[in-house]
C-alpha atoms as a PDB file:
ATOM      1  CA  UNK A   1      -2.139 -28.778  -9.328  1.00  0.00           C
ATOM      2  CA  UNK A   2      -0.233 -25.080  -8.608  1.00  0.00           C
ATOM      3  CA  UNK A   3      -1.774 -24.297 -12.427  1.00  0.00           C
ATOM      4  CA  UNK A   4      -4.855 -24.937 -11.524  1.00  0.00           C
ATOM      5  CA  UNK A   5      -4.249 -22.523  -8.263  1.00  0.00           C
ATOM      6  CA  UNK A   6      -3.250 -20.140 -10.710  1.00  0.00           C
ATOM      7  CA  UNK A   7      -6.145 -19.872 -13.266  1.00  0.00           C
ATOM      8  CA  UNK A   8      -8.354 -19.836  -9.559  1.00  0.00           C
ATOM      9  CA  UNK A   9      -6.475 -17.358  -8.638  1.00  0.00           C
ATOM     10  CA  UNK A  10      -6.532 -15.353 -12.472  1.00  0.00           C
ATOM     11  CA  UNK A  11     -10.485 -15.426 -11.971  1.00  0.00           C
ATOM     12  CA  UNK A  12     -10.671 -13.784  -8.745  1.00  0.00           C
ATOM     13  CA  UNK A  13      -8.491 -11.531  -9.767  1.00  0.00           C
ATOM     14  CA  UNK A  14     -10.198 -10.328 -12.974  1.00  0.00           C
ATOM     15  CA  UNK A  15     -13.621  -9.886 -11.221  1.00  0.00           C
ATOM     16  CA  UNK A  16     -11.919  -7.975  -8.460  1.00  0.00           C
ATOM     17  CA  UNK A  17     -12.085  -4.125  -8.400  1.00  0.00           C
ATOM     18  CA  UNK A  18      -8.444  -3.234  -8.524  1.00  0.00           C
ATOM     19  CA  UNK A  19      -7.279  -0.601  -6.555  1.00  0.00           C
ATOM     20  CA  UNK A  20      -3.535   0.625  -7.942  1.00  0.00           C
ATOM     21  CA  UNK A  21       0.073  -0.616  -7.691  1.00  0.00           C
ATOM     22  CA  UNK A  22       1.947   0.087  -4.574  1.00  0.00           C
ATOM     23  CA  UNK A  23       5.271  -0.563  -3.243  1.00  0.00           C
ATOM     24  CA  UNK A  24       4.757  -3.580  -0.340  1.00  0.00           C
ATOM     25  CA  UNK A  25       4.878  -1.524   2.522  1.00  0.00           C
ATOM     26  CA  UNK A  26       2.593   1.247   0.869  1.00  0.00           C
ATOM     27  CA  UNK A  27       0.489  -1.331  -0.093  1.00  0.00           C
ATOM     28  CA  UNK A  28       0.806  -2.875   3.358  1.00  0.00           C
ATOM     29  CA  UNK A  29      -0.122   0.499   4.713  1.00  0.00           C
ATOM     30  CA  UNK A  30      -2.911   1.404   2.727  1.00  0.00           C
ATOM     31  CA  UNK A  31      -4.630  -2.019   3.484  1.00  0.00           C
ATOM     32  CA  UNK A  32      -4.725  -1.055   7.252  1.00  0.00           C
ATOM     33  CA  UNK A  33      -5.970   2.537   6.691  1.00  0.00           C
ATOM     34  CA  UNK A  34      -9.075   1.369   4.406  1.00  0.00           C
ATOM     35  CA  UNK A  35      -9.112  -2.344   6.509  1.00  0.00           C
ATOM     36  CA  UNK A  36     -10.478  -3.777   3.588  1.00  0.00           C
ATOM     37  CA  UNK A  37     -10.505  -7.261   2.221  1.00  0.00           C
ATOM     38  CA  UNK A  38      -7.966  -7.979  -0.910  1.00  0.00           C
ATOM     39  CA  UNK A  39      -5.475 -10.106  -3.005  1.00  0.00           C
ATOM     40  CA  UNK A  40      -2.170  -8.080  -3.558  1.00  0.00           C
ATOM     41  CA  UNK A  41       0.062  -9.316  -6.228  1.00  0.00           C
ATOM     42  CA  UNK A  42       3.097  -9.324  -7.448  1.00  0.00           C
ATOM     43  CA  UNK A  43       4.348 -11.468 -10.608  1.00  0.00           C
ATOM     44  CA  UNK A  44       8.246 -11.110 -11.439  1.00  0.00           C
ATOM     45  CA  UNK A  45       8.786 -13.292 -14.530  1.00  0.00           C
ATOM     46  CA  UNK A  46       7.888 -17.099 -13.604  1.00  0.00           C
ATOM     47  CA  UNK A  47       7.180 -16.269 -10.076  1.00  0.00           C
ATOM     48  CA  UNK A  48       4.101 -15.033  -8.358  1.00  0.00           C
ATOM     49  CA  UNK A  49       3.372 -13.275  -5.247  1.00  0.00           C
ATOM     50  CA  UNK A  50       0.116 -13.364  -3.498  1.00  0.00           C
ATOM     51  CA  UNK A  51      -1.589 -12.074  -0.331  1.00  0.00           C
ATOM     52  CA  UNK A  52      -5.010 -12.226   1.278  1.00  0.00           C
ATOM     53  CA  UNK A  53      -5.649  -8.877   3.095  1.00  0.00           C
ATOM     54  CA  UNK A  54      -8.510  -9.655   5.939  1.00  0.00           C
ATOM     55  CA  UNK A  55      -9.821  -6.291   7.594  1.00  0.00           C
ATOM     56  CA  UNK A  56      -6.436  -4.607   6.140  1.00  0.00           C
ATOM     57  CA  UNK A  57      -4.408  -7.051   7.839  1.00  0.00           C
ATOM     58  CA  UNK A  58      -2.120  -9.767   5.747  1.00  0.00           C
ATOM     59  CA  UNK A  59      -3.718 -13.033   6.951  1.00  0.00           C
ATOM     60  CA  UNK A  60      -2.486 -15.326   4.357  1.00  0.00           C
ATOM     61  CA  UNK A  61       0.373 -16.069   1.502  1.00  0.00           C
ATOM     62  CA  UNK A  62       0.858 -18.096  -1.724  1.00  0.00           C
ATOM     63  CA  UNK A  63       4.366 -18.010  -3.717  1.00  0.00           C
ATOM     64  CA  UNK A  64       4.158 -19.974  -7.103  1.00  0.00           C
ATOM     65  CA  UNK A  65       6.996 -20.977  -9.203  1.00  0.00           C
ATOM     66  CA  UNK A  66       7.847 -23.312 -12.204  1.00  0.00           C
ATOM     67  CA  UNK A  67       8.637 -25.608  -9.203  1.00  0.00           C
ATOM     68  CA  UNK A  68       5.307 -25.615  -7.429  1.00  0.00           C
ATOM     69  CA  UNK A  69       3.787 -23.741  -4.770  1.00  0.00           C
ATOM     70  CA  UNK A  70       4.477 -22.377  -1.320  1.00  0.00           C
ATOM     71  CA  UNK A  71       1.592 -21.597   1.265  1.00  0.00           C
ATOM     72  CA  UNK A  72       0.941 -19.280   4.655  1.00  0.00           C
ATOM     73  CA  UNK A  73       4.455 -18.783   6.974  1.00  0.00           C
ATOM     74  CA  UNK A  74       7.044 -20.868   4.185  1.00  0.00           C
ATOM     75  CA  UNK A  75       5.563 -18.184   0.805  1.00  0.00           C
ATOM     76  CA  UNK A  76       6.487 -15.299   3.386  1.00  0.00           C
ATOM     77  CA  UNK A  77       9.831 -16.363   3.539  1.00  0.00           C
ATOM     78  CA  UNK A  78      10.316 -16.060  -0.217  1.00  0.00           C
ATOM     79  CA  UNK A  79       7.752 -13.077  -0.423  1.00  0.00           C
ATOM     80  CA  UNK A  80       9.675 -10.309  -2.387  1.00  0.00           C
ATOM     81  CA  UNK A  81       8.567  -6.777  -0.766  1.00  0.00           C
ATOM     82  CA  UNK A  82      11.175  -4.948  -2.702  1.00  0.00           C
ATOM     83  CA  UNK A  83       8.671  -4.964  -5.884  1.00  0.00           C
ATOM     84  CA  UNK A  84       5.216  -3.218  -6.480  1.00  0.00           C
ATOM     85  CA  UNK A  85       1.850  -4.959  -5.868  1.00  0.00           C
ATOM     86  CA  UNK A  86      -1.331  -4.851  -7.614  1.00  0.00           C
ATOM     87  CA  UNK A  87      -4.051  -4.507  -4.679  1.00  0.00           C
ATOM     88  CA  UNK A  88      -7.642  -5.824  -5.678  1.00  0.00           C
ATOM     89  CA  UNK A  89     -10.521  -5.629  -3.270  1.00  0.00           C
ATOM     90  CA  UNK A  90     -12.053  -8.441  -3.490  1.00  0.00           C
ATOM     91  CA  UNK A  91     -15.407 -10.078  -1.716  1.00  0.00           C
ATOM     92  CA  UNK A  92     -15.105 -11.147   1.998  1.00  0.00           C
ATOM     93  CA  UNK A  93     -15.908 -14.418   1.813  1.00  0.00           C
ATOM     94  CA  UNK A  94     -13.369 -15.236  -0.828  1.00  0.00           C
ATOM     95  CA  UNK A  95     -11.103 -13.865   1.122  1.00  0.00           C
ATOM     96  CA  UNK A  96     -12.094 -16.041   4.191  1.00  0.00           C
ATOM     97  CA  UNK A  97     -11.566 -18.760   1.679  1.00  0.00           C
ATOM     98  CA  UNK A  98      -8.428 -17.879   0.633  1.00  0.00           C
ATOM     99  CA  UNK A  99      -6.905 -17.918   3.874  1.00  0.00           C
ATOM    100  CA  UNK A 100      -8.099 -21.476   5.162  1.00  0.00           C
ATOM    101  CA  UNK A 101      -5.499 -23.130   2.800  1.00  0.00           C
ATOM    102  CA  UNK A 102      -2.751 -20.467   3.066  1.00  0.00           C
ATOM    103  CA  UNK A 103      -2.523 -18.925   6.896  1.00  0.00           C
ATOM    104  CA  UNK A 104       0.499 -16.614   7.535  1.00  0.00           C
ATOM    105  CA  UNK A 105       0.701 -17.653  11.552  1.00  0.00           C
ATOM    106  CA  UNK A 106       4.281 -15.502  11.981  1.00  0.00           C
ATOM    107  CA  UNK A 107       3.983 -12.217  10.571  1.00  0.00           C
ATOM    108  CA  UNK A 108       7.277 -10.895  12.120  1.00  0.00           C
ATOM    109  CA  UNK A 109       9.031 -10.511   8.634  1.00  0.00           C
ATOM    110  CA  UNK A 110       6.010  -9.125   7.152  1.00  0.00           C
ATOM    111  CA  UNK A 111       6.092  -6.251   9.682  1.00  0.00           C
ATOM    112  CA  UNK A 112       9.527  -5.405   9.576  1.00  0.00           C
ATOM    113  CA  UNK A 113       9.232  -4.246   5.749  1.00  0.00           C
ATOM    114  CA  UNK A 114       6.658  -1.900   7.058  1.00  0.00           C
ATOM    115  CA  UNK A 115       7.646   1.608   8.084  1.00  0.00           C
ATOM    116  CA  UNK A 116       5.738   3.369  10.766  1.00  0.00           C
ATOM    117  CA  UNK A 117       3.178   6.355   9.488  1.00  0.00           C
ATOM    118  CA  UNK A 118       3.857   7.842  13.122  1.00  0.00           C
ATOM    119  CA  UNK A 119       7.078   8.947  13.308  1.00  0.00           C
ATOM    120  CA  UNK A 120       7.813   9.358  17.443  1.00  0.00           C
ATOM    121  CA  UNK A 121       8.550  12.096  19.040  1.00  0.00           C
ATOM    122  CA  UNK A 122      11.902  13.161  19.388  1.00  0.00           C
ATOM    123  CA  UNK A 123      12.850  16.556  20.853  1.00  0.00           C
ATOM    124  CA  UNK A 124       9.141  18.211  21.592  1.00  0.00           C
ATOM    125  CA  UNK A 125      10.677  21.821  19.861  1.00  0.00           C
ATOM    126  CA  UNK A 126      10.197  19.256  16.611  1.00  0.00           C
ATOM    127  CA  UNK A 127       6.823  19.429  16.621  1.00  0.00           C
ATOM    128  CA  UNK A 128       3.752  17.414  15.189  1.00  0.00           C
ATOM    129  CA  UNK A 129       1.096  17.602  13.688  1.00  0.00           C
ATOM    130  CA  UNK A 130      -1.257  16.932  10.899  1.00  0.00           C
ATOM    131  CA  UNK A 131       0.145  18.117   7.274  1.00  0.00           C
ATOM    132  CA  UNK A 132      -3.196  18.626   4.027  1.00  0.00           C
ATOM    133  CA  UNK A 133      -2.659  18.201   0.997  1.00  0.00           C
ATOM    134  CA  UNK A 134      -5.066  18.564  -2.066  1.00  0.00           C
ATOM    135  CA  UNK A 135      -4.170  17.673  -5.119  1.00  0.00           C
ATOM    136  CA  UNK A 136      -5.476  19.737  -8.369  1.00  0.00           C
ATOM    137  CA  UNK A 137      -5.300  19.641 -11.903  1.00  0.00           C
ATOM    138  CA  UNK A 138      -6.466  22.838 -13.648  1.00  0.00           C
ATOM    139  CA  UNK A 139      -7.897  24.188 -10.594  1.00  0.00           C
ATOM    140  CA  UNK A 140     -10.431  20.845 -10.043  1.00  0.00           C
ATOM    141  CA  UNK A 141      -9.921  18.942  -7.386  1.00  0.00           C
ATOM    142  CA  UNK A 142      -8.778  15.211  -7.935  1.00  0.00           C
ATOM    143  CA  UNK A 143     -10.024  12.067  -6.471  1.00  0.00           C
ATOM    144  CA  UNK A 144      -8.626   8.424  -6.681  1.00  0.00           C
ATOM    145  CA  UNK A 145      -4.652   9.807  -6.761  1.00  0.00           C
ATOM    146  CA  UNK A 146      -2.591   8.042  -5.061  1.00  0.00           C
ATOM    147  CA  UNK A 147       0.300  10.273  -2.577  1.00  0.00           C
ATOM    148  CA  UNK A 148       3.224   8.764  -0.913  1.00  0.00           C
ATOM    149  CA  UNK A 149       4.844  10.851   1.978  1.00  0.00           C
ATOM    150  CA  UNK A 150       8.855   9.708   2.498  1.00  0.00           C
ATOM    151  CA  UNK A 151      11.581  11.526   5.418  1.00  0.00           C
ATOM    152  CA  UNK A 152      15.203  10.215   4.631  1.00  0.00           C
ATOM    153  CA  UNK A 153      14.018   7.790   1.853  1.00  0.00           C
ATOM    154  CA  UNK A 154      11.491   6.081   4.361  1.00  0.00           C
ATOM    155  CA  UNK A 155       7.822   6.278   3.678  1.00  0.00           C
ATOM    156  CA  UNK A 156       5.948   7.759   6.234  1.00  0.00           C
ATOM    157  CA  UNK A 157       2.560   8.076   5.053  1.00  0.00           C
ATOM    158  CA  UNK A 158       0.789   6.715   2.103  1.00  0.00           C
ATOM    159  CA  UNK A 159      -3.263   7.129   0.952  1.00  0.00           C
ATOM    160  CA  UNK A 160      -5.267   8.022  -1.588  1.00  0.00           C
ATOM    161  CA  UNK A 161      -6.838  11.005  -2.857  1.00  0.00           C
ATOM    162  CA  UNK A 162     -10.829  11.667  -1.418  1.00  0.00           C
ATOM    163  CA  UNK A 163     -13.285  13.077  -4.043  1.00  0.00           C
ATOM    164  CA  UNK A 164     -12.113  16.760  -2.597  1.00  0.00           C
ATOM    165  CA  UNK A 165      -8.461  16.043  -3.764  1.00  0.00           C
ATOM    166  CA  UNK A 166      -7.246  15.780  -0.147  1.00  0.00           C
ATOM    167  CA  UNK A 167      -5.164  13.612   1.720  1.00  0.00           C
ATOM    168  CA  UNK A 168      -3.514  14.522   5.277  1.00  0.00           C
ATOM    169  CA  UNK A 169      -1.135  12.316   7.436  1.00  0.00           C
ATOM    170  CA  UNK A 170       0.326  12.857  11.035  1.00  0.00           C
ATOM    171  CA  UNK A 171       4.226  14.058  11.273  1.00  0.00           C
ATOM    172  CA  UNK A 172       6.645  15.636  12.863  1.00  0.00           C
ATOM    173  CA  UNK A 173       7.521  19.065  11.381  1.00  0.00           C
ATOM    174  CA  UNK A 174      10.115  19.246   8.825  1.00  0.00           C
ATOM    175  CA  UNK A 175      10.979  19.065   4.862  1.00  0.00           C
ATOM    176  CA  UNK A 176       9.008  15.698   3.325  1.00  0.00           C
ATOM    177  CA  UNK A 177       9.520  14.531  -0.384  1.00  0.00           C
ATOM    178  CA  UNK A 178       5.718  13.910  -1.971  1.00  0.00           C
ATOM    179  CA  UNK A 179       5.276  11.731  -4.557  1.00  0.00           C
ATOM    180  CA  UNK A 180       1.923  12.071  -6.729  1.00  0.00           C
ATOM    181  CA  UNK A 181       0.622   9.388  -9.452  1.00  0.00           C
ATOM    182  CA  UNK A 182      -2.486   9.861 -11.087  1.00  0.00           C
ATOM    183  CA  UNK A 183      -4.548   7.757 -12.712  1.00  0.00           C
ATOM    184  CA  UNK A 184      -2.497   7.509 -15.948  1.00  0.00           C
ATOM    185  CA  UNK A 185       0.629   6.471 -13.732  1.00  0.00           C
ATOM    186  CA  UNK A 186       2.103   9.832 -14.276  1.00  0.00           C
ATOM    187  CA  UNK A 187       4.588  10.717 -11.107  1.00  0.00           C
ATOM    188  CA  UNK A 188       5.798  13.981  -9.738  1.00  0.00           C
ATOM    189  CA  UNK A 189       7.335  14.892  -6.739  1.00  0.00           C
ATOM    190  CA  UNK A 190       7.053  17.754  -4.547  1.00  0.00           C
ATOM    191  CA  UNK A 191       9.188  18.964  -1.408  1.00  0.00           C
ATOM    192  CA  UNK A 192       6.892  19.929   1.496  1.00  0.00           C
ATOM    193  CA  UNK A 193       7.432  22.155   4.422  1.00  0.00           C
ATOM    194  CA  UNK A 194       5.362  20.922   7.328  1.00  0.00           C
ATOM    195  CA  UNK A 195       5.327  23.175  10.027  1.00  0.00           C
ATOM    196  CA  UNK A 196       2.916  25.490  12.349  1.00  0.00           C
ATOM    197  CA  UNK A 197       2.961  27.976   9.373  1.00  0.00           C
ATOM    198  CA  UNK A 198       2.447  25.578   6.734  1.00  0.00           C
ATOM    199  CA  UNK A 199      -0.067  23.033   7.768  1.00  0.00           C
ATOM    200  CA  UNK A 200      -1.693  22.575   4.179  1.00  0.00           C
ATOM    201  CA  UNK A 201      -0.256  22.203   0.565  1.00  0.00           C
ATOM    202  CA  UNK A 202      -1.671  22.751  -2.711  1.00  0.00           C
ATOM    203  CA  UNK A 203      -0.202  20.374  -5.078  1.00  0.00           C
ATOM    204  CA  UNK A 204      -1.301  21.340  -9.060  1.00  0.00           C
ATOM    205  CA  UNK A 205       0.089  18.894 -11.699  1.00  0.00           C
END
């Protein structure tokens, strides 16, 4: 029966629009900021990872295995969020299909791998604000790129590129590592100053 979940789930997938590959709690993240509807997965060998994103939210989960299949609360318990998921937006109602037969009712775990894209405010000489960046390549803005934001190894903000080449988050002032990967899945990194004086970045690759 689970193979037959998994070639349903293989069609879906290949007439989804697929968005990128994110880490789970950047994928988690991004979800929320777009609240759109999509499968995320994640297959590691003979196992398979799956979640149904409703309105950006993570509403339901499947874990398959040469053993069988796991559904809604018991697939979160074995839901790896140390690996990096392939997001596809996929069609409401599909979605609202999805999660009839595989409802995550405790999302407590799920939340906990997530880090916070507002830090709080600490000490108010800190600071906050919003940081731009735009990301060029030879001077031409780019769109669809995807930029992480991390603060002592914890992601802080993560979102993709708009067709001007610009993505901003809300921090607290301070040094952030960015992390760029274009379309070809190229990476670099950048370290950012965010403070009153430098409120915007260009970042050329």
């Amino acid at each position: 029966m689970f193979m037959e979940l998994q070639e349903m789930l293989d069609r879906i997938l290949k007439g989804a629009d697929c968005l990128g590959t994110l880490s789970f709690p950047e994928m988690l993240m991004f979800a929320a900021s777009r609240q759109i509807n999509a499968i995320a997965v994640l297959k590691d060998g003979n196992r398979e990872y799956y979640l149904a994103i409703q309105n950006g939210e993570p509403e339901g989960a499947i874990y398959i295995d040469a053993g069988g299949a796991l559904f809604g609360d018991d697939a979160v318990v074995r839901m790896q969020t140390d690996g990096d998921y392939v997001i596809c937006e996929t069609k409401p109602d599909i979605i609202d299909a999805l999660v009839m037969g595989c409802r995550i009712f405790e999302k407590g775990r799920i939340r906990k791998s997530v880090s916070s894209t507002v830090p709080e405010i600490g000490v108010k000489s800190q600071g906050v604000g919003i940081v731009s960046l735009i990301v060029r390549r030879d001077k031409i803005p780019l769109n669809g790129v995807r930029v992480s934001l991390r603060k002592d190894g914890k992601i802080v903000g993560s979102d993709i590129t708009t067709g001007n080449g610009e993505v901003s988050f809300r921090v607290m002032h301070g040094t952030y590592t960015c992390i760029v990967q274009d379309r070809t899945l190229s990476v670099r990194r950048f370290e950012i100053p965010f403070d009153e004086s430098h409120q915007s970045h260009i970042l050329d690759l």
